[in-house]
PDB file of N, CA and C in Angstrom:
ATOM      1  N   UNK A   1      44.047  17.485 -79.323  1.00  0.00           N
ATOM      2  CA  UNK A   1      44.329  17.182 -80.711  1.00  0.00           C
ATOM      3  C   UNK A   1      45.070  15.853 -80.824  1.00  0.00           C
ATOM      4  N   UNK A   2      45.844  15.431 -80.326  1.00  0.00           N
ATOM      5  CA  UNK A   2      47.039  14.223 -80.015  1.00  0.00           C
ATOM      6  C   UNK A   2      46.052  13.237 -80.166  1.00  0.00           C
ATOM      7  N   UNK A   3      44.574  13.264 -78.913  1.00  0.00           N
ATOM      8  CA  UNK A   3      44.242  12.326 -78.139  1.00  0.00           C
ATOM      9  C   UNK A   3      42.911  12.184 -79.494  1.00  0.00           C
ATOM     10  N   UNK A   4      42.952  12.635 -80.149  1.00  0.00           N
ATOM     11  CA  UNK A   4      41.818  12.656 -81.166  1.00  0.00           C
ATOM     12  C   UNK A   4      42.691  11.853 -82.522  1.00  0.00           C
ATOM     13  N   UNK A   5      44.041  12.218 -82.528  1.00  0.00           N
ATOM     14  CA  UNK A   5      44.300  11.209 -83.681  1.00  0.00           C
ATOM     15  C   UNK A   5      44.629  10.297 -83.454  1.00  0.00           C
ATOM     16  N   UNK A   6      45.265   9.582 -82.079  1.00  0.00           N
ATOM     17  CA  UNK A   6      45.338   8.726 -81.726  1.00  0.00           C
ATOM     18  C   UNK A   6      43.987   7.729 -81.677  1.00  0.00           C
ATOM     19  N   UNK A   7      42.958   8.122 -81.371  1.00  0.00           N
ATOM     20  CA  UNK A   7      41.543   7.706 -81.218  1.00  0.00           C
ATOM     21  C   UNK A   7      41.096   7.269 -83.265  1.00  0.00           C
ATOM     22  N   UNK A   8      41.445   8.481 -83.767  1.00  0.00           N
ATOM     23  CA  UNK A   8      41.498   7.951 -85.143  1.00  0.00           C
ATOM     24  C   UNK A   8      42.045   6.645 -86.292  1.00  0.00           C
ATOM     25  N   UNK A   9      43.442   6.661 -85.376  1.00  0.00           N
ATOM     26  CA  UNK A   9      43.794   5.959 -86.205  1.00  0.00           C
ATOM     27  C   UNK A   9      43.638   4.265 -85.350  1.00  0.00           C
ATOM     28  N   UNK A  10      43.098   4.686 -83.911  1.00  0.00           N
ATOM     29  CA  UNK A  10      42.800   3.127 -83.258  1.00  0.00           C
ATOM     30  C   UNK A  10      41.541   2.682 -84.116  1.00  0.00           C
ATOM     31  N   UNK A  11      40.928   3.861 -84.216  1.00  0.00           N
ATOM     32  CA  UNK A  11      39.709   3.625 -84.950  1.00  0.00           C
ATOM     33  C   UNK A  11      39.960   2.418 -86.399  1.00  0.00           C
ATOM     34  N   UNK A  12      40.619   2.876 -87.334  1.00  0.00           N
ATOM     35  CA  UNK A  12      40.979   2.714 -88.586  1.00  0.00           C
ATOM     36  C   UNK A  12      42.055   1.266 -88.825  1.00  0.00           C
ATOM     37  N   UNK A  13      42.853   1.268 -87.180  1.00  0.00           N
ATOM     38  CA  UNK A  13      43.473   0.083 -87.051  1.00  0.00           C
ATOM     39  C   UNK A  13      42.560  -1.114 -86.774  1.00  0.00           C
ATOM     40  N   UNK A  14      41.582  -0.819 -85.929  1.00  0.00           N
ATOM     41  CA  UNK A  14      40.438  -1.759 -85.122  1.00  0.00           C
ATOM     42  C   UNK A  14      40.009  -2.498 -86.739  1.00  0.00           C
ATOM     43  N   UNK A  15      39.145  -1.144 -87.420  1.00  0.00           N
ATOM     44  CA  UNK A  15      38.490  -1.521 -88.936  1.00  0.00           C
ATOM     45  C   UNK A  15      39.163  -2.340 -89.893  1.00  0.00           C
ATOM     46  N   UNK A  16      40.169  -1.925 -90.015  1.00  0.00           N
ATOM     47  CA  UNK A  16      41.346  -3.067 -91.000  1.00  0.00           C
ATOM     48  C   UNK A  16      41.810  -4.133 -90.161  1.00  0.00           C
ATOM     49  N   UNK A  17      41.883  -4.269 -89.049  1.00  0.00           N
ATOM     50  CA  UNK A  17      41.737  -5.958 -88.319  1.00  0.00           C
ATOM     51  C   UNK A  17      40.790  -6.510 -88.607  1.00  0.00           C
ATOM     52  N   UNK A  18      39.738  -6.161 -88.453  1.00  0.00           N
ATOM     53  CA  UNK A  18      38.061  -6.902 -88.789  1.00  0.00           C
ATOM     54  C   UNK A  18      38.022  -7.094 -89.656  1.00  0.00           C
ATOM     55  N   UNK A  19      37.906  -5.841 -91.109  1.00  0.00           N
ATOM     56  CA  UNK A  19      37.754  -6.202 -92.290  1.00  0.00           C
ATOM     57  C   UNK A  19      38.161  -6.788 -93.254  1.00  0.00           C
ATOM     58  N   UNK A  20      40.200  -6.957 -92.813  1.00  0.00           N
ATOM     59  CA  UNK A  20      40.411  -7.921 -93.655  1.00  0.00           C
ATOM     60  C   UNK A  20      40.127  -9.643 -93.570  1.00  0.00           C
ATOM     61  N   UNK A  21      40.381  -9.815 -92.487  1.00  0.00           N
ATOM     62  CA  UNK A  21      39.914 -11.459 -92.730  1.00  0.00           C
ATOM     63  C   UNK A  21      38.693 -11.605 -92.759  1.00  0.00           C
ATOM     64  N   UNK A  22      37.403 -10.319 -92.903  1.00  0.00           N
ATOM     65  CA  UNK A  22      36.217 -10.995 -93.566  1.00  0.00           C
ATOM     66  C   UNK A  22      36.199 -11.032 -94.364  1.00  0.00           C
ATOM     67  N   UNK A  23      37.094 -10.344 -95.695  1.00  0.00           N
ATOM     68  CA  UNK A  23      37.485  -9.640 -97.177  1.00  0.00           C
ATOM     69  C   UNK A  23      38.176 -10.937 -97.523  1.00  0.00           C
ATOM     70  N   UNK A  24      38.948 -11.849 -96.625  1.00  0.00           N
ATOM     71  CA  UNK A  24      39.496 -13.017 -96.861  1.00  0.00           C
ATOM     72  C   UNK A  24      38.840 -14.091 -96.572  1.00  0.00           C
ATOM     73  N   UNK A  25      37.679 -14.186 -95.911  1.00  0.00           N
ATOM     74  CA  UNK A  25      37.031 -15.693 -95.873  1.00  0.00           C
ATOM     75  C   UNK A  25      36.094 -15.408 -96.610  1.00  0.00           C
ATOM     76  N   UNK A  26      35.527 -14.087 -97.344  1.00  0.00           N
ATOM     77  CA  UNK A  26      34.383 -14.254 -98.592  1.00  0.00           C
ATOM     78  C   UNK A  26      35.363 -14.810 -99.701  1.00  0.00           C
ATOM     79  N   UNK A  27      36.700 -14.420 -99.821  1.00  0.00           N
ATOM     80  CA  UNK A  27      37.278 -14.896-101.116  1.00  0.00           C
ATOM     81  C   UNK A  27      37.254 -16.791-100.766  1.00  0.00           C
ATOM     82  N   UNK A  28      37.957 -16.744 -99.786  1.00  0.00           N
ATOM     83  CA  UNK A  28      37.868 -18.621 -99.885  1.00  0.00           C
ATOM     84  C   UNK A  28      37.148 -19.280-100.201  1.00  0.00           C
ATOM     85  N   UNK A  29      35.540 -18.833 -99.750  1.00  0.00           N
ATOM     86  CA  UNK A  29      34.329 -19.254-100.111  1.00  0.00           C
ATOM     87  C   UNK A  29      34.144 -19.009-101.183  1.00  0.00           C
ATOM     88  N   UNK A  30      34.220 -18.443-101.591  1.00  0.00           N
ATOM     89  CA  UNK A  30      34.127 -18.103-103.338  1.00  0.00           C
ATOM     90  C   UNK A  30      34.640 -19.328-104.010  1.00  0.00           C
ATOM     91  N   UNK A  31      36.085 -19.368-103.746  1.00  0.00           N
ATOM     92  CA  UNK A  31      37.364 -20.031-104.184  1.00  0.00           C
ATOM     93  C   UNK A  31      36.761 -21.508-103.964  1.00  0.00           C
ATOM     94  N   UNK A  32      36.201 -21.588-102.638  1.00  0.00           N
ATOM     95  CA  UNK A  32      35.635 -23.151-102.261  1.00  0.00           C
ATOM     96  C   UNK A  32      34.423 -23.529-103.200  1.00  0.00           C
ATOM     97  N   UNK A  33      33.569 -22.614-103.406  1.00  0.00           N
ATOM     98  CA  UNK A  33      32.717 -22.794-104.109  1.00  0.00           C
ATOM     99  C   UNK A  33      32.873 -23.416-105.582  1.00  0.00           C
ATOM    100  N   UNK A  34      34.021 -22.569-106.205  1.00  0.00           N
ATOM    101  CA  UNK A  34      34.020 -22.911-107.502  1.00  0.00           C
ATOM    102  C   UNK A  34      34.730 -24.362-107.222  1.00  0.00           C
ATOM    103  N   UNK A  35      35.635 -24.672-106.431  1.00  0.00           N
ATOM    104  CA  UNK A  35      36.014 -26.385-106.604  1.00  0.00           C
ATOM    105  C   UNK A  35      35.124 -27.388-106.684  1.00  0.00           C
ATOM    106  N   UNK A  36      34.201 -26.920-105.047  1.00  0.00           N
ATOM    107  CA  UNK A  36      33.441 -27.632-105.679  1.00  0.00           C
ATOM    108  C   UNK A  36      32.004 -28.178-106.576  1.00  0.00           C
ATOM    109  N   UNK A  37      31.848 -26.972-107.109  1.00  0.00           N
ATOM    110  CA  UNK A  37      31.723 -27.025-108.695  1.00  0.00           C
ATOM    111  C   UNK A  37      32.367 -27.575-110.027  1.00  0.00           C
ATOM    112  N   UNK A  38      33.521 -27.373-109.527  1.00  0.00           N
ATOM    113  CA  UNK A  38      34.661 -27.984-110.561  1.00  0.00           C
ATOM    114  C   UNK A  38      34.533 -29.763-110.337  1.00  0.00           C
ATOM    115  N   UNK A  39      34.667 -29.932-108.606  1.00  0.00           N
ATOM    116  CA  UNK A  39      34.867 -31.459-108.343  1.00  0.00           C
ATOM    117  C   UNK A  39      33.370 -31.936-108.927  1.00  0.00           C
ATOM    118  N   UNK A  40      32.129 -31.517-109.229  1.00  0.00           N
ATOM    119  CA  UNK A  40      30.908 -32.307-109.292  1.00  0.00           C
ATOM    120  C   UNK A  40      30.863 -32.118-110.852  1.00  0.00           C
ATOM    121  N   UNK A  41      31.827 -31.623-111.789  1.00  0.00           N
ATOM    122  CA  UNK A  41      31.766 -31.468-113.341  1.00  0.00           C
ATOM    123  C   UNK A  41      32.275 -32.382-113.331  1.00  0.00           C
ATOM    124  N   UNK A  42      33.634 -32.829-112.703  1.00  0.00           N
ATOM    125  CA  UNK A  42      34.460 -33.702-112.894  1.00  0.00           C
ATOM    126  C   UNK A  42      34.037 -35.056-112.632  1.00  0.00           C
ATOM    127  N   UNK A  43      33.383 -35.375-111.624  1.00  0.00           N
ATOM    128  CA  UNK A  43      32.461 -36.499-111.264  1.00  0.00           C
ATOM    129  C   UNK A  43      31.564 -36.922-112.303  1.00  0.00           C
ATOM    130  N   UNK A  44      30.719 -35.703-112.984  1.00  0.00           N
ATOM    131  CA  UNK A  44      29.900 -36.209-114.193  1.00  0.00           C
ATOM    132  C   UNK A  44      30.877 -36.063-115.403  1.00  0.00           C
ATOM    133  N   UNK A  45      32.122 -36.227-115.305  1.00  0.00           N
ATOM    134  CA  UNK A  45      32.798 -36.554-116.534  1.00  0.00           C
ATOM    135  C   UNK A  45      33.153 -37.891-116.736  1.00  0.00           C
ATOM    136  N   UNK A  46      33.593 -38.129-115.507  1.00  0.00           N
ATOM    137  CA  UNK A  46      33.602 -39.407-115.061  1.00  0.00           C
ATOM    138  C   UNK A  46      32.912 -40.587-115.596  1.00  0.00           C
ATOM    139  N   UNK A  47      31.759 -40.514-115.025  1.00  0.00           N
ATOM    140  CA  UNK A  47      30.620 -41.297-114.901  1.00  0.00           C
ATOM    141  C   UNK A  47      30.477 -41.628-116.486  1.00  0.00           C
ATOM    142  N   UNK A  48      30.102 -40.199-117.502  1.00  0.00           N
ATOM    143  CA  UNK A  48      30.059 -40.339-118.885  1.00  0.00           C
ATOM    144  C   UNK A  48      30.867 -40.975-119.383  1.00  0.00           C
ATOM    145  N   UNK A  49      32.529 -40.729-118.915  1.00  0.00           N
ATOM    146  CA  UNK A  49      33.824 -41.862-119.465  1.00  0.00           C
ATOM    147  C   UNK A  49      33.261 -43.410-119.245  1.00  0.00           C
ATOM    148  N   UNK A  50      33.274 -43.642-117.995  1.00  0.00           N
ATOM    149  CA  UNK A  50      32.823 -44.964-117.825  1.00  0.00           C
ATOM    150  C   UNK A  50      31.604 -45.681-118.526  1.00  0.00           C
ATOM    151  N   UNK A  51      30.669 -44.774-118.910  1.00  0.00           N
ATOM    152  CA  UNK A  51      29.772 -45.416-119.572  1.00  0.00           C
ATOM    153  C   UNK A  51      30.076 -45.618-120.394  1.00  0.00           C
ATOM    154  N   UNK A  52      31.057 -44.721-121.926  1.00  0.00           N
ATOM    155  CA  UNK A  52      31.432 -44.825-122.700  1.00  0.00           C
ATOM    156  C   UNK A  52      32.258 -46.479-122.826  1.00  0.00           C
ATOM    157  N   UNK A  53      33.247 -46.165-121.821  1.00  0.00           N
ATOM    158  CA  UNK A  53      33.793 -47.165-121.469  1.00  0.00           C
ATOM    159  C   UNK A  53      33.319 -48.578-121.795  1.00  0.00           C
ATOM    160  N   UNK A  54      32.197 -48.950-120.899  1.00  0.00           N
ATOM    161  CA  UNK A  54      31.167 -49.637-120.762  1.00  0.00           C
ATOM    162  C   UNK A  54      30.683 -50.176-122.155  1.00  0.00           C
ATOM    163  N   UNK A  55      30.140 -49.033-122.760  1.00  0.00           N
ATOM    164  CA  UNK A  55      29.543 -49.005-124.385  1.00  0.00           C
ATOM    165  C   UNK A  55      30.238 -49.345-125.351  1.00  0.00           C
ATOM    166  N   UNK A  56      31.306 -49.009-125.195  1.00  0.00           N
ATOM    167  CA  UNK A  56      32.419 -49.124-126.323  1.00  0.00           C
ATOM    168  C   UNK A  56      32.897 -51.230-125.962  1.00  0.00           C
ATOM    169  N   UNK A  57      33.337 -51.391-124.928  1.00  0.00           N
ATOM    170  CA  UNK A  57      33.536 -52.440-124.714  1.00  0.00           C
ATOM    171  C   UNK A  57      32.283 -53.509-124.884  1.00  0.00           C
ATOM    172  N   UNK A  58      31.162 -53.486-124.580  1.00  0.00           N
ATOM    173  CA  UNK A  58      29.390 -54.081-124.750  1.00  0.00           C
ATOM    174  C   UNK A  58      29.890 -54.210-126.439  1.00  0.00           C
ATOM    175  N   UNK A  59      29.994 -53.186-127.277  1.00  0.00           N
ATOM    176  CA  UNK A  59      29.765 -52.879-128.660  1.00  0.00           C
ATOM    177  C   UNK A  59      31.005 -53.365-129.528  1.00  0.00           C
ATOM    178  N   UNK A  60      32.169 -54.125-129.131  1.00  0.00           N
ATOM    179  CA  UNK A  60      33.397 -54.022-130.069  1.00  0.00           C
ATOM    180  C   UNK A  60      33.953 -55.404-129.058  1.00  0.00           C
ATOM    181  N   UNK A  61      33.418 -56.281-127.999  1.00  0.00           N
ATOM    182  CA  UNK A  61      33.409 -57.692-127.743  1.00  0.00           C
ATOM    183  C   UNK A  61      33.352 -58.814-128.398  1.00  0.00           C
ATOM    184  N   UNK A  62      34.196 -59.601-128.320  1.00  0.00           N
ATOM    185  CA  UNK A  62      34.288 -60.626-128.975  1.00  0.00           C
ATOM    186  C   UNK A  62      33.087 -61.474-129.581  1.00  0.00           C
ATOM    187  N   UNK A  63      32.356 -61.894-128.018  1.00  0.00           N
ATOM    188  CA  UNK A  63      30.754 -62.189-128.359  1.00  0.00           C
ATOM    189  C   UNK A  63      30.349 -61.427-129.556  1.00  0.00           C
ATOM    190  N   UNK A  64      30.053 -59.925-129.332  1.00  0.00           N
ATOM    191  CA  UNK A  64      29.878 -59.367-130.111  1.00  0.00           C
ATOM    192  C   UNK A  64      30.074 -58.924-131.588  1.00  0.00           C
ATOM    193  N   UNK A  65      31.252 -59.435-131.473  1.00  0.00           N
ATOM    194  CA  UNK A  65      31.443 -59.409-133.343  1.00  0.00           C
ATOM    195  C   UNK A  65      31.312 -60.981-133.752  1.00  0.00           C
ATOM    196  N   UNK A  66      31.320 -61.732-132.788  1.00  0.00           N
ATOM    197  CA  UNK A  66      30.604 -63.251-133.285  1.00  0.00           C
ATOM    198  C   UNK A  66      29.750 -63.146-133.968  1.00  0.00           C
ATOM    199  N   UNK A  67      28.019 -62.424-132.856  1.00  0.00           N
ATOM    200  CA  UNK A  67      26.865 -62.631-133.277  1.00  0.00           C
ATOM    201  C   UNK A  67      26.674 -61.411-134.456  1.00  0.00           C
ATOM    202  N   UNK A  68      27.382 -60.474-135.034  1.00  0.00           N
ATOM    203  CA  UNK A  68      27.538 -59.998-136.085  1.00  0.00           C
ATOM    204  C   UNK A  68      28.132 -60.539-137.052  1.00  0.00           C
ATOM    205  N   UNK A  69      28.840 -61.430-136.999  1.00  0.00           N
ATOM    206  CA  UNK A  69      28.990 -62.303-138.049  1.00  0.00           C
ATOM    207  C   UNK A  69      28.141 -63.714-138.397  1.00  0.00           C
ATOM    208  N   UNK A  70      27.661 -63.928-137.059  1.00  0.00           N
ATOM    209  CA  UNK A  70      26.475 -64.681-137.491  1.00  0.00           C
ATOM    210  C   UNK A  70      25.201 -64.634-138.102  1.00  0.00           C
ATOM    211  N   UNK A  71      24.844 -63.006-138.008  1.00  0.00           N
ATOM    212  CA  UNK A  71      23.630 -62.572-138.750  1.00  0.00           C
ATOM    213  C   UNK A  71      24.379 -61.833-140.297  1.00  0.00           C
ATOM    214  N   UNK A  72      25.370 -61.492-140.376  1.00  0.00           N
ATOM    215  CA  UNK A  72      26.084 -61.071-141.545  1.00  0.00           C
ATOM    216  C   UNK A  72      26.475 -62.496-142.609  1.00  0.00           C
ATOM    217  N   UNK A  73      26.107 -63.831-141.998  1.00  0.00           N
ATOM    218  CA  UNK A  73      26.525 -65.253-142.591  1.00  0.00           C
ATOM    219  C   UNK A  73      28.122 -65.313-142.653  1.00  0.00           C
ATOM    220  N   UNK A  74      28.621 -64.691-141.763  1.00  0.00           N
ATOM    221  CA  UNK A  74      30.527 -65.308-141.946  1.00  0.00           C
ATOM    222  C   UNK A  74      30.674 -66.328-141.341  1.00  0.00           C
ATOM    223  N   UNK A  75      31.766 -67.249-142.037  1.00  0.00           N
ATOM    224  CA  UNK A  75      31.710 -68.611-141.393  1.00  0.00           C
ATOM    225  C   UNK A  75      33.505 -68.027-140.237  1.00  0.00           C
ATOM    226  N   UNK A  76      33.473 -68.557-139.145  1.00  0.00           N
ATOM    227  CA  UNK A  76      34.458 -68.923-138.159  1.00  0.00           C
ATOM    228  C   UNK A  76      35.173 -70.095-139.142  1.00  0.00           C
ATOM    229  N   UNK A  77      36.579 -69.356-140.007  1.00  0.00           N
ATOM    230  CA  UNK A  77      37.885 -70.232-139.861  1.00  0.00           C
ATOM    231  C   UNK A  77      38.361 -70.465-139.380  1.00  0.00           C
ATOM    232  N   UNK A  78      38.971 -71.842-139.389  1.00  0.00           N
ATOM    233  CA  UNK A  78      39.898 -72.750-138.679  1.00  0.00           C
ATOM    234  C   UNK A  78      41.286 -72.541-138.580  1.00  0.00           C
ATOM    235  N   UNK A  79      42.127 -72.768-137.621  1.00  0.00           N
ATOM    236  CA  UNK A  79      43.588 -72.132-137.771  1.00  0.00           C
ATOM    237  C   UNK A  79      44.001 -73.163-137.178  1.00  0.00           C
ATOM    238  N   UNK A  80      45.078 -73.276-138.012  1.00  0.00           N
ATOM    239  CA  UNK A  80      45.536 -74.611-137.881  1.00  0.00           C
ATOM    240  C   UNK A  80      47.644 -74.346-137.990  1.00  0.00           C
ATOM    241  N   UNK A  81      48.369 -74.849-137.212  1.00  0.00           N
ATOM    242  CA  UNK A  81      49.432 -74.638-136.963  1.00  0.00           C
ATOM    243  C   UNK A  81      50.812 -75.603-137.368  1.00  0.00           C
ATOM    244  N   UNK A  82      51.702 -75.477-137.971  1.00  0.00           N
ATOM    245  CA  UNK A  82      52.737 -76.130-138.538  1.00  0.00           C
ATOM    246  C   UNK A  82      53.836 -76.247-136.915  1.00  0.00           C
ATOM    247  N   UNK A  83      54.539 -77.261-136.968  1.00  0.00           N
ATOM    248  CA  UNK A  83      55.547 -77.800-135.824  1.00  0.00           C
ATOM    249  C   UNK A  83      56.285 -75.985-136.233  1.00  0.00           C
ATOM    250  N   UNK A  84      56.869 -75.850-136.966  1.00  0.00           N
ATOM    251  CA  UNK A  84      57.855 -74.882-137.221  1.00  0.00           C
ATOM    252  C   UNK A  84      57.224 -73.493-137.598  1.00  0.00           C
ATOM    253  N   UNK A  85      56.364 -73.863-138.456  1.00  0.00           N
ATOM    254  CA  UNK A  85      56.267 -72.560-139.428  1.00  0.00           C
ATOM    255  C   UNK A  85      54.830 -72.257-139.610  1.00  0.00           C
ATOM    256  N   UNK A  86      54.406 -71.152-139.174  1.00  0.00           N
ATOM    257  CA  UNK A  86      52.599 -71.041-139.374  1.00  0.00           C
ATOM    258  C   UNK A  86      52.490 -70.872-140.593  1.00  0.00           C
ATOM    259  N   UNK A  87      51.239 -71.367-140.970  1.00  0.00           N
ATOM    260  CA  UNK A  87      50.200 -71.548-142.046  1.00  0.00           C
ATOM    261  C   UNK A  87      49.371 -70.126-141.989  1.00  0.00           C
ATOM    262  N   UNK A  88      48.838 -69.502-143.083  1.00  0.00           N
ATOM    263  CA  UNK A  88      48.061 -68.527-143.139  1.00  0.00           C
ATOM    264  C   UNK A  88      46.531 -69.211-142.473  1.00  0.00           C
ATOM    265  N   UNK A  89      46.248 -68.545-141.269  1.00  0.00           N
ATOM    266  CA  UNK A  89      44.978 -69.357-140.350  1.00  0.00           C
ATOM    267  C   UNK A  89      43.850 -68.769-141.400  1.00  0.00           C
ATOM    268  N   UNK A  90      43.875 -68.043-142.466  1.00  0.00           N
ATOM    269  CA  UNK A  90      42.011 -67.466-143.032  1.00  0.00           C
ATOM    270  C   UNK A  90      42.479 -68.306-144.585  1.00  0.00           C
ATOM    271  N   UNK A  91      41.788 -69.449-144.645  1.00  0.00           N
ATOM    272  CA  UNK A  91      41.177 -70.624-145.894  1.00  0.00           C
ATOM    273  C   UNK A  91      40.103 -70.006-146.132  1.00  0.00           C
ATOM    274  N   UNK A  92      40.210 -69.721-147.580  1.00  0.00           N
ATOM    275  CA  UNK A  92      38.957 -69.643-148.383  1.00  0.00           C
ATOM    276  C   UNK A  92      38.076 -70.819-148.593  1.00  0.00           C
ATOM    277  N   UNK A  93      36.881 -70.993-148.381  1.00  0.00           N
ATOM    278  CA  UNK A  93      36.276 -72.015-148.761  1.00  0.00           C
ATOM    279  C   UNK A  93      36.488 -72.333-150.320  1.00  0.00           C
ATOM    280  N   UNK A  94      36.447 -71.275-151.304  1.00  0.00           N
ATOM    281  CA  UNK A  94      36.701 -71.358-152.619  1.00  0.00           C
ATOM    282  C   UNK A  94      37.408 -70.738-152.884  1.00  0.00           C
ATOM    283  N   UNK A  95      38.507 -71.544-153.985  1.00  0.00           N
ATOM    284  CA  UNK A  95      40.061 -70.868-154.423  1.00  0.00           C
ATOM    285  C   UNK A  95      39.369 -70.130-155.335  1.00  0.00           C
ATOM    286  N   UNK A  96      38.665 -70.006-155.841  1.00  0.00           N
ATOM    287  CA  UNK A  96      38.011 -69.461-157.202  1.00  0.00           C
ATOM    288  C   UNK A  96      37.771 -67.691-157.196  1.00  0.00           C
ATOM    289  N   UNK A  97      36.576 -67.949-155.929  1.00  0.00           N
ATOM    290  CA  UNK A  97      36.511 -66.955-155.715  1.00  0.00           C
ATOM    291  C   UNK A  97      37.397 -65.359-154.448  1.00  0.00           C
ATOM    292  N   UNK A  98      37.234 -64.527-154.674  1.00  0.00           N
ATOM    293  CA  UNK A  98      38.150 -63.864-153.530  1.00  0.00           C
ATOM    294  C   UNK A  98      37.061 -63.315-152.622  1.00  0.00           C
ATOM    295  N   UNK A  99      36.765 -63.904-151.122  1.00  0.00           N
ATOM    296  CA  UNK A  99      36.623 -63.617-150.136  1.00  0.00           C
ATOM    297  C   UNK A  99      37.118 -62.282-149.011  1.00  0.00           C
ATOM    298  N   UNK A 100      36.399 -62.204-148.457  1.00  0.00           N
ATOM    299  CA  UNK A 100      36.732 -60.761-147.675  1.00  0.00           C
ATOM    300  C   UNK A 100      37.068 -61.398-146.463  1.00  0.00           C
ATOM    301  N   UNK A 101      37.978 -61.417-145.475  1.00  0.00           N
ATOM    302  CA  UNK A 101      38.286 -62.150-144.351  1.00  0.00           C
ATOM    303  C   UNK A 101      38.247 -61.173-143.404  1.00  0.00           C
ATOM    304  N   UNK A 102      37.594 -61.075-142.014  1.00  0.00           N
ATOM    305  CA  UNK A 102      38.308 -59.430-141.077  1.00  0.00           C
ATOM    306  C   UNK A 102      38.224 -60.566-139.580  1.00  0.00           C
ATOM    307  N   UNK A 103      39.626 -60.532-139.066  1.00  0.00           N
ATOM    308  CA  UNK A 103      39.284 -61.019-137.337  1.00  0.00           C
ATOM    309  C   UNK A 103      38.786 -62.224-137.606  1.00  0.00           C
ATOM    310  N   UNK A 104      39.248 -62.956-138.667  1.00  0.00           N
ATOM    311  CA  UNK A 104      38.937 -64.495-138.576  1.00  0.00           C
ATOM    312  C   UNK A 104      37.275 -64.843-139.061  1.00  0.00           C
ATOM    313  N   UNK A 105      36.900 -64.274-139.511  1.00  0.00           N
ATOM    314  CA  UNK A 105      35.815 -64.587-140.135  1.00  0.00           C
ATOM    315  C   UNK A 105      35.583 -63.738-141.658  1.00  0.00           C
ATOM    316  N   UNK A 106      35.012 -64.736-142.598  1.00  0.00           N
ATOM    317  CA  UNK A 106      34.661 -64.442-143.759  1.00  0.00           C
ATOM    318  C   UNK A 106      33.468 -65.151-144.104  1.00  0.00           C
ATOM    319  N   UNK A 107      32.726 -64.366-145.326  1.00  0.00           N
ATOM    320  CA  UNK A 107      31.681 -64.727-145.761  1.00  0.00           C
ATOM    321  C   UNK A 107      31.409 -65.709-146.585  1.00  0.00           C
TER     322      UNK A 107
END
């Protein structure tokens, strides 16, 4: 009887040595898995920022609001500077009328 529970519980000790660290490297893998899943979302978040990036800067460039004011007909005012004291740099071509000025150019 002794030699039978002893045999039992080597049994049951043997099983819970084995089984837990396989019970623990399916979780890691799991765990590994979802990172990197997580790291390749994050990569294509990335990529989308930068394009944005990219787009936003292409679209709101200096060049760029030039040649929108060149097909919109705004003329590029002159700015012109006092020894002491600045001058308002956006001249209306006509005092008469009131002009729309944005970023140095008006129509």
């Amino acid at each position: 009887m002794r030699r039978k529970t002893i045999f039992i519980f080597l049994y049951f000790g043997i099983f819970f040595i084995v089984s837990i660290p396989l019970i623990l490297n399916i979780k890691i893998n799991e765990v590994s898995n979802s990172i990197t899943d997580l790291n390749s979302q994050i990569l294509i978040l990335e990529r989308e920022k930068a394009f944005l990036n990219i787009k936003h800067s292409e679209t709101f460039s200096i060049s760029n609001i030039e040649k929108l004011s060149k097909l919109n007909s705004y003329i590029r005012l002159s700015i012109s500077q006092k020894i002491n004291e600045l001058e308002v740099p956006y001249k209306f071509n006509e005092i008469d009328t009131d002009k729309i000025s944005i970023l140095g150019f008006s129509k």
